[in-house]
Protein backbone atom coordinates (compact mmCIF):
# COMPACT_ATOMS: atom_id res chain seq x y z
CA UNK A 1 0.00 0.00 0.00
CA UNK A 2 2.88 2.33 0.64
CA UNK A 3 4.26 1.90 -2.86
CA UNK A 4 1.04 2.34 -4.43
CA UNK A 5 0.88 6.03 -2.56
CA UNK A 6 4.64 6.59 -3.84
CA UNK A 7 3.74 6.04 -6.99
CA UNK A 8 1.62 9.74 -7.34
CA UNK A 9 3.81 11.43 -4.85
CA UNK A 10 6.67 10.62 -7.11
CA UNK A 11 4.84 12.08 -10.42
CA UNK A 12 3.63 15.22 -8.21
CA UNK A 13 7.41 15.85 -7.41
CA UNK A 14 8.52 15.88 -11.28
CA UNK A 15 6.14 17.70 -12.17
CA UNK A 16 6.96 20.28 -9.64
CA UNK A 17 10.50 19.96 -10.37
CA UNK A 18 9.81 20.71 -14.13
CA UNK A 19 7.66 23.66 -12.93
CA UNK A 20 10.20 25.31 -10.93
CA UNK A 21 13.35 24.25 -13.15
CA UNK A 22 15.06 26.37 -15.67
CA UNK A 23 13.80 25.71 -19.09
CA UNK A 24 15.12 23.78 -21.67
CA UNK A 25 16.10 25.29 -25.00
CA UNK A 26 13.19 25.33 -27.71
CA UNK A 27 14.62 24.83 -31.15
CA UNK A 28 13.25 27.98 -33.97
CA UNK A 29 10.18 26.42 -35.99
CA UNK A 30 9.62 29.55 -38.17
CA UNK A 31 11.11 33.05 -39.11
CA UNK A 32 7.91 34.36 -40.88
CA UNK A 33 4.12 33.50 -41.13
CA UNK A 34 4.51 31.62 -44.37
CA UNK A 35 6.48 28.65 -42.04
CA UNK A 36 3.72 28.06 -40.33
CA UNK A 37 0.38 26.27 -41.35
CA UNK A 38 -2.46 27.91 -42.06
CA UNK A 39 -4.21 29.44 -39.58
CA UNK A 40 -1.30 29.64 -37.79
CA UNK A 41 1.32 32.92 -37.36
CA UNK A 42 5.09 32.83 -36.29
CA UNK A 43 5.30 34.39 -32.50
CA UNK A 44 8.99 34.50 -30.88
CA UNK A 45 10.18 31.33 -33.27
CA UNK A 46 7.44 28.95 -32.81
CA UNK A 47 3.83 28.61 -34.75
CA UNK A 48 0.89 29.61 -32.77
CA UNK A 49 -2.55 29.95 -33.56
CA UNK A 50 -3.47 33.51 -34.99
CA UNK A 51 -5.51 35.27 -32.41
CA UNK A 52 -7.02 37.65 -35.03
CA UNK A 53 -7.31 35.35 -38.38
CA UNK A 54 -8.06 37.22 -41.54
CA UNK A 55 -9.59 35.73 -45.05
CA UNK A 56 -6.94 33.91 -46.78
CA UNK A 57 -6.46 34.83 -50.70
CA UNK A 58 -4.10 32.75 -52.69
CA UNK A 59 -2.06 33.20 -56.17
CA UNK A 60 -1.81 30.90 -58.82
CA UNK A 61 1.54 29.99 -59.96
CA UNK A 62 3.54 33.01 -61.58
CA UNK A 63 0.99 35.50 -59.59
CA UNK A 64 2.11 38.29 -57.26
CA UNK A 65 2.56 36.94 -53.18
CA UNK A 66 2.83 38.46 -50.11
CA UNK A 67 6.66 37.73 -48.77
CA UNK A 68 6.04 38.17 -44.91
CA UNK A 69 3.04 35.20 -45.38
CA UNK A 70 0.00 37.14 -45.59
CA UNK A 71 -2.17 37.35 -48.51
CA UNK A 72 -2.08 36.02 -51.22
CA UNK A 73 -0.31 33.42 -50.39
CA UNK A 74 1.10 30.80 -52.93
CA UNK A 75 -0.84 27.45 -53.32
CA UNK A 76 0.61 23.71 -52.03
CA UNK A 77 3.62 22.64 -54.00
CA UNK A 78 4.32 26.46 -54.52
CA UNK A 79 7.07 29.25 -52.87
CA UNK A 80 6.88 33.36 -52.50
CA UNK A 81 10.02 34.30 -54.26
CA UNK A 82 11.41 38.18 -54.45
CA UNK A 83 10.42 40.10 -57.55
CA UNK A 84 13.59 41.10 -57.60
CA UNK A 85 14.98 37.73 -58.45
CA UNK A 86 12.90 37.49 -62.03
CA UNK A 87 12.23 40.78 -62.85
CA UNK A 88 15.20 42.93 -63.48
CA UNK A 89 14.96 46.56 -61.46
CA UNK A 90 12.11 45.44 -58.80
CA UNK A 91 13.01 44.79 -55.64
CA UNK A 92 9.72 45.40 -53.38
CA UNK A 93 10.08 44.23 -49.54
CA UNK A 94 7.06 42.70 -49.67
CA UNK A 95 5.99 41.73 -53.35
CA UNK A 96 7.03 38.43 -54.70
CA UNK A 97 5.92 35.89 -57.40
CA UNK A 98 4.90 32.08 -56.70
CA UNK A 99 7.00 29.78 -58.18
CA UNK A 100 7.64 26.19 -57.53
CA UNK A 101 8.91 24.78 -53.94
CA UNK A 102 12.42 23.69 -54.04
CA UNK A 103 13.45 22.58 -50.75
CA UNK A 104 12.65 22.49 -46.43
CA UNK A 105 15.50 22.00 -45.53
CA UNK A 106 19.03 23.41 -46.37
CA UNK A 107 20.23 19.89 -46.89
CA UNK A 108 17.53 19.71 -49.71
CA UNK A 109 19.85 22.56 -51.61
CA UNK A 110 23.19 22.14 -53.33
CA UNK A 111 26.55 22.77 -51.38
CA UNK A 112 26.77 26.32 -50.83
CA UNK A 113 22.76 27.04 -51.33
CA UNK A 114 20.66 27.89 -48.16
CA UNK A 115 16.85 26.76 -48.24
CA UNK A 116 14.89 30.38 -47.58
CA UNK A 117 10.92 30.13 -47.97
CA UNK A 118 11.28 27.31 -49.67
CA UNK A 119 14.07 28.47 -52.47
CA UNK A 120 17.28 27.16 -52.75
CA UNK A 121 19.77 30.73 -52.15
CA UNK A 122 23.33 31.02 -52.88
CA UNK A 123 25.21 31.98 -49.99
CA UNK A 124 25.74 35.59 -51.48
CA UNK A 125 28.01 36.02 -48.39
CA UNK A 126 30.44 33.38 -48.42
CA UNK A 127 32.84 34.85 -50.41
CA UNK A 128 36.40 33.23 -48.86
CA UNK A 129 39.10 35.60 -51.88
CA UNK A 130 37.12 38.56 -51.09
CA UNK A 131 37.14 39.05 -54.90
CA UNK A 132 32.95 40.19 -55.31
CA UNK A 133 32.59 36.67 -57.21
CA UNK A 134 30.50 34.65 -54.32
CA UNK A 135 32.00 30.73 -53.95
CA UNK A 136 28.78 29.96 -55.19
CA UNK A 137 27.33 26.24 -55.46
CA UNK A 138 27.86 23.24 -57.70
CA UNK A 139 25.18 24.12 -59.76
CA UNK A 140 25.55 27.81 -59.86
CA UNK A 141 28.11 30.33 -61.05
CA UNK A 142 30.82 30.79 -58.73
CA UNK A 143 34.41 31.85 -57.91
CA UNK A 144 36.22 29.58 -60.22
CA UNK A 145 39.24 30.39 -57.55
CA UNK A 146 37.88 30.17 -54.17
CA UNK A 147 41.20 31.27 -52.03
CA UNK A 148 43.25 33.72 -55.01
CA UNK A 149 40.87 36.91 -56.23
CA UNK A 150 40.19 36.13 -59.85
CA UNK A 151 37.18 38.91 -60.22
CA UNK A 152 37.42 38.78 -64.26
CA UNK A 153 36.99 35.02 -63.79
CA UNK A 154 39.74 35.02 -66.65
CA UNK A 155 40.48 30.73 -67.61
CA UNK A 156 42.34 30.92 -71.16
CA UNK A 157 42.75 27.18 -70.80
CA UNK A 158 38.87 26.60 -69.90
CA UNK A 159 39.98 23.86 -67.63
CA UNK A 160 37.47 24.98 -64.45
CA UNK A 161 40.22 26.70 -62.69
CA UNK A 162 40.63 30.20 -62.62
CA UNK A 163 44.19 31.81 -64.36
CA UNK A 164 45.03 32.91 -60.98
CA UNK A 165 45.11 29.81 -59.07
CA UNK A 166 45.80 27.73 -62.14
CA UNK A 167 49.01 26.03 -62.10
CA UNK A 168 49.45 24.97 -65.65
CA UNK A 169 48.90 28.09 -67.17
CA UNK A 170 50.80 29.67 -69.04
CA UNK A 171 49.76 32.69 -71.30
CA UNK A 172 52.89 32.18 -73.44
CA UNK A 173 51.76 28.58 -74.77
CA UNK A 174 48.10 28.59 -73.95
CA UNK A 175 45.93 29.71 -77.05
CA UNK A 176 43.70 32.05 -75.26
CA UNK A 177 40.30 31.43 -76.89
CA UNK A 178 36.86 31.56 -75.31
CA UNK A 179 32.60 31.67 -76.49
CA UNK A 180 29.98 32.18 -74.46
CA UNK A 181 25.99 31.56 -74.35
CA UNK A 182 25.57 35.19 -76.48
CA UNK A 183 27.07 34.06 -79.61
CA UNK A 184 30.41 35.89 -78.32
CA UNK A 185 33.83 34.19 -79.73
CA UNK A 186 37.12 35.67 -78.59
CA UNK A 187 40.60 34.46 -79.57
CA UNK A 188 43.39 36.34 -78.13
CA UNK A 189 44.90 37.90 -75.10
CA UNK A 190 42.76 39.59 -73.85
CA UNK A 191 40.40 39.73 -76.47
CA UNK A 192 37.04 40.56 -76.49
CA UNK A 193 34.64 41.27 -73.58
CA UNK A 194 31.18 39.66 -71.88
CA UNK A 195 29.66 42.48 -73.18
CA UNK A 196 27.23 42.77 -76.05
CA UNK A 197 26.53 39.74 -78.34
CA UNK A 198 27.31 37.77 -81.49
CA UNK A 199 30.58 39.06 -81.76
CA UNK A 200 33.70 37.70 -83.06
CA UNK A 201 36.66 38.84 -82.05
CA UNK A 202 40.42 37.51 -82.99
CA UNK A 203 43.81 39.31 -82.09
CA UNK A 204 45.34 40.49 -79.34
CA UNK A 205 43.01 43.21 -76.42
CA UNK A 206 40.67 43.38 -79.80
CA UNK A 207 37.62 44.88 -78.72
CA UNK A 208 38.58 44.36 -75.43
CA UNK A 209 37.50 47.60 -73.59
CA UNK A 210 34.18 47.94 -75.40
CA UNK A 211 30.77 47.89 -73.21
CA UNK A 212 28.74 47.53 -75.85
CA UNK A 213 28.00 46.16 -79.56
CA UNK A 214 26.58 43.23 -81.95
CA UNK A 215 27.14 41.53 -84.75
CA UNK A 216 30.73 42.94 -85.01
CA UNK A 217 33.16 41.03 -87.00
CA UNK A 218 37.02 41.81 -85.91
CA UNK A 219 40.15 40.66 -86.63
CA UNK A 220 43.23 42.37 -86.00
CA UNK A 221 45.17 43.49 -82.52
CA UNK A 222 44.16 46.77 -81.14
CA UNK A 223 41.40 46.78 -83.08
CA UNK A 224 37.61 48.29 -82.56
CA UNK A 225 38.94 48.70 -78.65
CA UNK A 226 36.54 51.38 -77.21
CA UNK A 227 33.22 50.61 -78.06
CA UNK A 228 30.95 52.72 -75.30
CA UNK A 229 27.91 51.67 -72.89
CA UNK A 230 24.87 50.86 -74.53
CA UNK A 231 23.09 54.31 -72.88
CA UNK A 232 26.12 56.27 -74.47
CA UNK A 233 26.05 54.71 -77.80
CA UNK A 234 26.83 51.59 -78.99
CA UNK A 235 29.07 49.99 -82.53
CA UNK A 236 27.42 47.08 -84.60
CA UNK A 237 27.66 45.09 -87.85
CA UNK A 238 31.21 46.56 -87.97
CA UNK A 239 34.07 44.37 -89.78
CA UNK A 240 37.72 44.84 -89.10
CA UNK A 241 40.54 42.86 -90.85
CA UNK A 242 43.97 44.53 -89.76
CA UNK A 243 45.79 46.00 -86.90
CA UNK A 244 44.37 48.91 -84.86
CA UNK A 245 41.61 49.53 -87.59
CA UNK A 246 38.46 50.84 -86.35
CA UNK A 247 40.94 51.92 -83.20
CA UNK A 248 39.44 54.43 -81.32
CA UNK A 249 35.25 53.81 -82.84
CA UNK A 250 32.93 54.34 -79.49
CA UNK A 251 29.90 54.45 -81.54
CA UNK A 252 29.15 53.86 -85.01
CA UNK A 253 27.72 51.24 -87.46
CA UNK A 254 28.33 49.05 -90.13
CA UNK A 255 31.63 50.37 -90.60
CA UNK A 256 34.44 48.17 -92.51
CA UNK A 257 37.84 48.73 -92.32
CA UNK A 258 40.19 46.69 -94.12
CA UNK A 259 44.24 47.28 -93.83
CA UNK A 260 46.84 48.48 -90.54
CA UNK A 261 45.46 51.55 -88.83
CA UNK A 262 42.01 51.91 -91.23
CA UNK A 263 39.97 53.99 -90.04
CA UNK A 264 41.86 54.71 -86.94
CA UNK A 265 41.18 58.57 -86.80
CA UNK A 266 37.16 58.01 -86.37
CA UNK A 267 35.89 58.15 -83.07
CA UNK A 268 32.13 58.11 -83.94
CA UNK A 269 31.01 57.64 -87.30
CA UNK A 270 28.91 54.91 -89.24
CA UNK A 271 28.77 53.66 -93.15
CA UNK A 272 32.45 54.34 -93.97
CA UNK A 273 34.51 52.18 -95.70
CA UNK A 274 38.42 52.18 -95.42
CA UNK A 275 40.50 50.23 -97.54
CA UNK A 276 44.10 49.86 -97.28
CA UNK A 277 46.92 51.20 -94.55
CA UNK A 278 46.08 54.26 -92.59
CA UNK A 279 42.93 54.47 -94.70
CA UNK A 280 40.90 57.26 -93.65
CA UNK A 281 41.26 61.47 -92.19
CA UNK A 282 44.62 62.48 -91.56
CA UNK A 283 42.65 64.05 -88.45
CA UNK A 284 40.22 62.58 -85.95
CA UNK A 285 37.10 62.89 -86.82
CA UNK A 286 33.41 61.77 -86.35
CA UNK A 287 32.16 61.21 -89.97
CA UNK A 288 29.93 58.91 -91.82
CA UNK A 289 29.26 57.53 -94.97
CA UNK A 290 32.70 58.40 -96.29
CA UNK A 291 35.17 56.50 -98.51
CA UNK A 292 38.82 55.64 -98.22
CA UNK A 293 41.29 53.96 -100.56
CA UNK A 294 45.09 54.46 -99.79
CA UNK A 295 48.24 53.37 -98.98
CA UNK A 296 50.02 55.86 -96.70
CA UNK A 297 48.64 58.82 -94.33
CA UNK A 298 49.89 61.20 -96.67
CA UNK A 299 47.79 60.24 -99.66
CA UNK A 300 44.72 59.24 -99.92
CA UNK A 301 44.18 58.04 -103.57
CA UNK A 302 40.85 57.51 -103.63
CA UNK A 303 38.30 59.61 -101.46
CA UNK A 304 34.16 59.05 -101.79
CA UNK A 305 30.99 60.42 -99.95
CA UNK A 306 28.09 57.43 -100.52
CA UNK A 307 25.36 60.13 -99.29
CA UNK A 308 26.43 62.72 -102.06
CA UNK A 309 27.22 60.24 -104.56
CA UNK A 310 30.76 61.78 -105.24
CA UNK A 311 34.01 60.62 -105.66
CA UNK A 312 37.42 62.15 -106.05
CA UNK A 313 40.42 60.19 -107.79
CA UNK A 314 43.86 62.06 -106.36
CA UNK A 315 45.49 60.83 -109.63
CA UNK A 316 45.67 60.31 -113.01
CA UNK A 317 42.70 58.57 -114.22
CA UNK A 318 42.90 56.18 -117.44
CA UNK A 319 39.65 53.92 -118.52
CA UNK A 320 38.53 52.73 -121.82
CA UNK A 321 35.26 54.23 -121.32
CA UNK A 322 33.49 56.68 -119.34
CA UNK A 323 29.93 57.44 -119.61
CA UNK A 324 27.77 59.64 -117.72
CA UNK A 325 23.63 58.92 -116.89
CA UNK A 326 21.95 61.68 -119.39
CA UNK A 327 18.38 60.35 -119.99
CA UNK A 328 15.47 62.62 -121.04
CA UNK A 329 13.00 60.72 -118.79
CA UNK A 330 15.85 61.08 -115.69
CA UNK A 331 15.51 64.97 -116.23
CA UNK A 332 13.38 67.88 -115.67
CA UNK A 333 13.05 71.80 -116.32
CA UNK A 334 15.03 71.21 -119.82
CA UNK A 335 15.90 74.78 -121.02
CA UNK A 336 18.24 75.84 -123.90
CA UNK A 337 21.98 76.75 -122.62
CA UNK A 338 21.95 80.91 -122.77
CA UNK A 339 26.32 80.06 -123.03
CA UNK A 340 28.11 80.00 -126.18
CA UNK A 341 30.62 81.52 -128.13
CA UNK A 342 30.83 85.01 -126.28
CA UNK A 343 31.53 82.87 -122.87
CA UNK A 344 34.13 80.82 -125.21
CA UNK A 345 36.09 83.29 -125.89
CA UNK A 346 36.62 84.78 -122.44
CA UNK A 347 38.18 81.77 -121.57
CA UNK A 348 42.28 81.94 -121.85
CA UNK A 349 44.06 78.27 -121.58
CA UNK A 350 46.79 78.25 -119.15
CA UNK A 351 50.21 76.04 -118.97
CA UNK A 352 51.23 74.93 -115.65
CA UNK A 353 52.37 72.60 -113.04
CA UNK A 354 51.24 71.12 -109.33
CA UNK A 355 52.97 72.45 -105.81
CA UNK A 356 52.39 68.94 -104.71
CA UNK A 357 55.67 67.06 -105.27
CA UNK A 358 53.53 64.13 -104.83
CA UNK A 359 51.76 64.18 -108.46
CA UNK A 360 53.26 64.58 -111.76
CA UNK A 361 55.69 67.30 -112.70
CA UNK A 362 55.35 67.43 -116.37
CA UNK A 363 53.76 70.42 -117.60
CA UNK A 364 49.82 70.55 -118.28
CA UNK A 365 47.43 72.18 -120.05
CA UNK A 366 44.06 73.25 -118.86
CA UNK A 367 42.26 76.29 -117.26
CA UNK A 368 42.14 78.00 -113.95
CA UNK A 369 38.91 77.36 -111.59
CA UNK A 370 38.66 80.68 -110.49
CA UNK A 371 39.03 82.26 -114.10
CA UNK A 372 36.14 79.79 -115.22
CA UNK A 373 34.00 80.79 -111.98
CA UNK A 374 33.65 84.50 -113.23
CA UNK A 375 31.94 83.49 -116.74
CA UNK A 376 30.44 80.15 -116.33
CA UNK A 377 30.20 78.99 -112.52
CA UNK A 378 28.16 75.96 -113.48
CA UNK A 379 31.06 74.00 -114.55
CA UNK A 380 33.05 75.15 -111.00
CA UNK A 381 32.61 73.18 -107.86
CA UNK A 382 34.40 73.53 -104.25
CA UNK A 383 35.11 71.06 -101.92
CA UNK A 384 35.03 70.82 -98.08
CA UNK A 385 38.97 72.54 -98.00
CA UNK A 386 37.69 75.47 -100.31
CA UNK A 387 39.83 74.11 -103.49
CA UNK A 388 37.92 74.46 -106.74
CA UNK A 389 37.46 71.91 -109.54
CA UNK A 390 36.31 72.44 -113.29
CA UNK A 391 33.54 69.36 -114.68
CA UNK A 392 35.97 69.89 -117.97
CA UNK A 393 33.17 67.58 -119.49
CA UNK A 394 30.31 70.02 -118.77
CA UNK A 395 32.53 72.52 -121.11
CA UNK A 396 31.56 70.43 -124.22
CA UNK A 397 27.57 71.53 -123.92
CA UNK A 398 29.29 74.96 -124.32
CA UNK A 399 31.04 74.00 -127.06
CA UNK A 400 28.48 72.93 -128.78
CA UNK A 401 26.82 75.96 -128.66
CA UNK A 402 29.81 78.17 -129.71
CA UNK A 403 30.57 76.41 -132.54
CA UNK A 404 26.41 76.73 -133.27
CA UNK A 405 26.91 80.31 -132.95
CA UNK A 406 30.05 80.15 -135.14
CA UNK A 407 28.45 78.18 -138.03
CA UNK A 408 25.57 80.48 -138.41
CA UNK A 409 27.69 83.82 -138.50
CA UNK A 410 29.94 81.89 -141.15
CA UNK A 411 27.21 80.76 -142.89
CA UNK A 412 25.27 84.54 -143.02
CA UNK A 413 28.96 85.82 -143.89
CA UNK A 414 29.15 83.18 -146.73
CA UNK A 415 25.83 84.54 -148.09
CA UNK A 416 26.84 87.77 -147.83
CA UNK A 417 29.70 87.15 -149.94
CA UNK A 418 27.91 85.22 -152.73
CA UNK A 419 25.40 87.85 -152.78
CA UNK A 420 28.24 90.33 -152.99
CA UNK A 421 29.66 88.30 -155.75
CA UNK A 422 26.70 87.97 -157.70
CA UNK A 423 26.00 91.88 -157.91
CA UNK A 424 29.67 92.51 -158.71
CA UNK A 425 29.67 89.74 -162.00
CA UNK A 426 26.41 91.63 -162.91
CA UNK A 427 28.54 94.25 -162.99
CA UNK A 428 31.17 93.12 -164.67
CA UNK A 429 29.11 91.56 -167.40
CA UNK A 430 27.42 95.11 -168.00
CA UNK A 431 30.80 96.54 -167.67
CA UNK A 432 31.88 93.90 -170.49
CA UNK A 433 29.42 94.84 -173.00
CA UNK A 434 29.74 98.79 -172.59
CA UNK A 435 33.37 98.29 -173.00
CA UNK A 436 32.57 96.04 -176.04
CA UNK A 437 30.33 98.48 -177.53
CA UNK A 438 32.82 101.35 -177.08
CA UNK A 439 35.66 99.44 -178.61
CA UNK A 440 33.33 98.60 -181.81
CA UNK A 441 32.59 102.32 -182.21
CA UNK A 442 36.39 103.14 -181.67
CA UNK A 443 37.48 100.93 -183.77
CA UNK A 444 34.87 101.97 -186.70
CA UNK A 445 35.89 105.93 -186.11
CA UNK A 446 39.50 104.75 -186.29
CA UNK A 447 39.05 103.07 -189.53
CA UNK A 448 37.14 105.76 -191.20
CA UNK A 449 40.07 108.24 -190.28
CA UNK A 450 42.16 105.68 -191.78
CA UNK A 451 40.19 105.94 -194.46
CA UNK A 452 40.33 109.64 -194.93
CA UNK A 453 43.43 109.84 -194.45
CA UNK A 454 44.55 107.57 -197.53
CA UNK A 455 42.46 109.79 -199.60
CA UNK A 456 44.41 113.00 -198.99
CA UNK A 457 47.43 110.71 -200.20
C-alpha cells in the first residue's frame, strides 16, 4: 500500500521539479508567417494559432505573393520568391511571385545554397578571396578560384580553374580562346569582352574595352577597342581585318575597315569604308558615310561620300570608257543653254604645273577654276577645303553651242559674200558689153580716119 501512494507522490514531485526548473532550449520552428500552417502565425520562433485570423487569398503559380506570409499566399507545391529575383529593377520588400517549392531543408539545396521560404539561395556572403565573385554552389556560377581573387573570372585554358590559381597556365603557350551563351567568340589575349553579343573577335586586347555592340566582326590586334555603354552609344555590324583599324570607334555602325590603322582617326562615325593602310582622315574625326582607298597617311588616292554620290580620284585617271547617266525621262526643267561663243572666248588656256611634289611634274594644259568661276560657274565646284574643280566635261555643252553660234555667223557671212559676188559679175558683165560696144565704135571711127586719111594721099 505504501508503494502504491509513492507512486503519485513521485509524479507530483517531477512535475513540480519541471515547474520550478530552468527551461530547456526550444529549437526555432519559423522566421515568418509563411512557415507556419495555415491558420497559424510565427510568434517568438514557434507557430501559434493567430488570435485575429483574416480571409486567406491565394495566387496561382507566376501570380504576385505576399513575402512576410500574408495574402495572397502561394498554393501547395508552390514558394513566394522576391520580384527582384525574375524581374530585373524590382526589388519590393514585400511583393514576390509564386514559383515552384524547391526545398525544407538546407540539406535539400546544393553545397553552398541555403533553403529560404522554400528556395534554394546562394550563400551571397560566403565569399572566402574577397574578390565580389561569391564561392557559389555546384550548380551555380561561382568563384572559379575560391582562395586567389580572380574577379574577371579570366580561364584561357577553360579547364574549371581560374588563371590565378591555375598552375598549368601559361599565357605564353596557352591559345587564349573563349565563347559564351551570347554568340560571343574571342581568340586572343585579352580579347574581347562579356559584353554585347554575337561578336567575333580575334587578335590580341581586340575589342577588349568595349561595353557595348553586336554583330561585329574583328580581326586584328588593337582593333575596334573602345566601343561605349549601350546608354552612351553603342558599334554594330562593324568588320575589321587589320591592326588597330576601327581603333578608337565608341559608336558607329556598319563600318568596314580593311588594312593596318584603317579607319583609326574616327571616333564616332557609321557607313564608312576604309580600304588599305592608314585608310581614312589624316585628323580625328566623327564622320559617316565616307570612302577611303590608300596606302600611306599622306595620300589618300581615292576619297568618296556614298550620301552625295561623289568621288574624287587624287590621280591620273585612265579607262577605256566613261559614260555619264543623261536620260530625257531622268531629267526635268530642260531649257536651252543661254552660253556659247561670247563665254568661249573669255576663256584663256593656261600652262602649268602642281605644288604637290607628290603628283606629276610634267607640264599641263588646262584652265584655272577661279578664271572659269567668273563666266560660267556651273562648270566650278568647291570642296570641303575650299579648293575648286572644273567638270571639264560640262565645257563640251558649251562647245556645242559656240561652234552653233560660229556656223551660223559663217554661214550669213558666206551669203553675204555670194550675194556680194553675184551683184559685182552683174557688174562686170554690164561693164563687159559697154566696154565692147565702145571698142566697136572706136574701132569703126578709127578706120574711117584711116580711111580719110589715104584719100588725102
Amino acid at each position: 500500500m505504501k508503494k502504491l501512494m509513492l507512486l503519485p507522490a513521485v509524479f507530483l514531485t517531477c512535475l513540480f521539479s519541471l515547474t520550478l526548473g530552468p527551461k530547456s532550449a526550444v529549437a526555432e520552428e519559423c522566421v515568418l508567417n509563411s512557415d507556419c500552417p495555415l491558420g497559424q502565425i510565427c510568434a517568438n520562433g514557434q507557430c501559434a494559432v493567430d488570435p485575429n485570423p483574416r480571409p486567406v487569398t491565394y495566387a496561382n503559380p507566376g501570380g504576385a505573393c505576399d513575402l512576410g506570409g500574408n495574402s495572397p499566399r502561394c498554393r501547395d507545391g508552390y514558394a513566394c520568391s522576391s520580384l527582384y529575383e525574375h524581374t530585373e529593377g524590382r526589388n519590393r520588400d514585400r511583393e514576390g511571385i509564386c514559383i515552384r517549392a524547391q526545398c525544407q531543408l538546407n540539406s535539400d539545396c546544393s553545397l553552398g545554397e541555403m533553403c529560404r521560404r522554400q528556395i534554394c539561395h546562394v550563400d551571397l556572403v560566403a565569399d572566402q578571396d574577397s574578390d565580389g565573385i561569391p564561392d557559389g554552389s555546384a550548380n551555380l556560377p561561382r568563384d572559379n578560384c575560391l582562395e586567389i581573387p580572380n574577379p574577371g573570372q579570366e580561364d584561357h585554358d577553360r579547364d574549371g580553374r581560374g588563371d590565378a590559381c591555375d598552375e598549368d597556365y601559361d599565357p605564353g603557350q596557352v591559345l587564349q580562346a573563349s565563347t559564351s551563351s551570347n554568340g560571343q567568340v574571342s581568340v586572343g589575349v585579352e580579347a574581347g569582352t562579356r559584353h554585347g553579343k554575337n561578336n567575333t573577335v580575334v587578335g590580341g586586347k581586340a575589342f577588349s574595352q568595349a561595353r557595348a555592340g553586336e554583330d561585329n566582326t574583328v580581326i586584328g590586334a588593337k582593333s575596334l577597342m573602345t566601343v561605349r555603354e549601350r546608354r552612351r552609344g553603342k558599334s554594330d555590324k562593324n568588320t575589321t581585318l587589320g591592326s588597330e583599324t576601327l581603333r578608337i570607334l565608341s559608336a558607329g555602325n556598319e563600318n568596314i575597315a580593311i588594312g593596318y590603322k584603317a579607319g583609326s582617326s574616327n571616333s564616332a562615325g557609321s557607313g564608312n569604308v576604309y580600304i588599305g593602310a592608314y585608310a581614312g582622315s589624316e585628323k580625328p574625326t566623327r564622320e559617316s558615310n565616307k570612302l577611303y582607298i590608300a596606302n600611306s597617311s599622306q595620300q589618300q588616292l581615292i576619297t568618296g561620300d556614298f550620301r552625295k554620290g561623289k568621288v574624287i580620284v587624287n590621280g591620273e585617271l585612265n579607262a577605256r570608257a566613261l559614260t555619264q547617266s543623261s536620260d530625257e525621262r531622268l531629267k526635268k526643267d530642260i531649257d536651252p543653254i543661254n552660253l556659247g561663243l561670247e563665254a568661249i572666248l573669255q576663256l584663256e588656256g593656261k600652262t602649268y604645273k602642281w605644288n604637290d611634289a607628290s603628283r606629276s611634274q610634267q607640264t599641263h594644259i588646262g584652265l584655272i577654276a577661279q578664271e572659269v568661276e567668273k563666266v560660267i560657274p556651273e562648270v566650278v565646284t568647291e570642296d570641303e577645303n575650299g579648293f575648286k574643280a572644273i567638270a571639264y566635261a560640262k565645257l563640251t555643252t558649251i562647245l556645242i553651242e559656240a561652234i552653233k553660234e560660229q556656223q551660223e555667223i559663217f554661214s550669213k557671212n558666206v551669203a553675204d559674200l555670194e550675194g556680194a559676188i553675184a551683184v559685182l559679175e552683174t557688174e562686170n558683165a554690164h561693164l563687159k558689153t559697154l566696154v565692147s560696144n565702145d571698142l566697136e565704135a572706136l574701132l569703126a571711127r578709127v578706120a574711117a580716119l584711116e580711111g580719110i586719111s589715104l584719100a588725102q594721099h
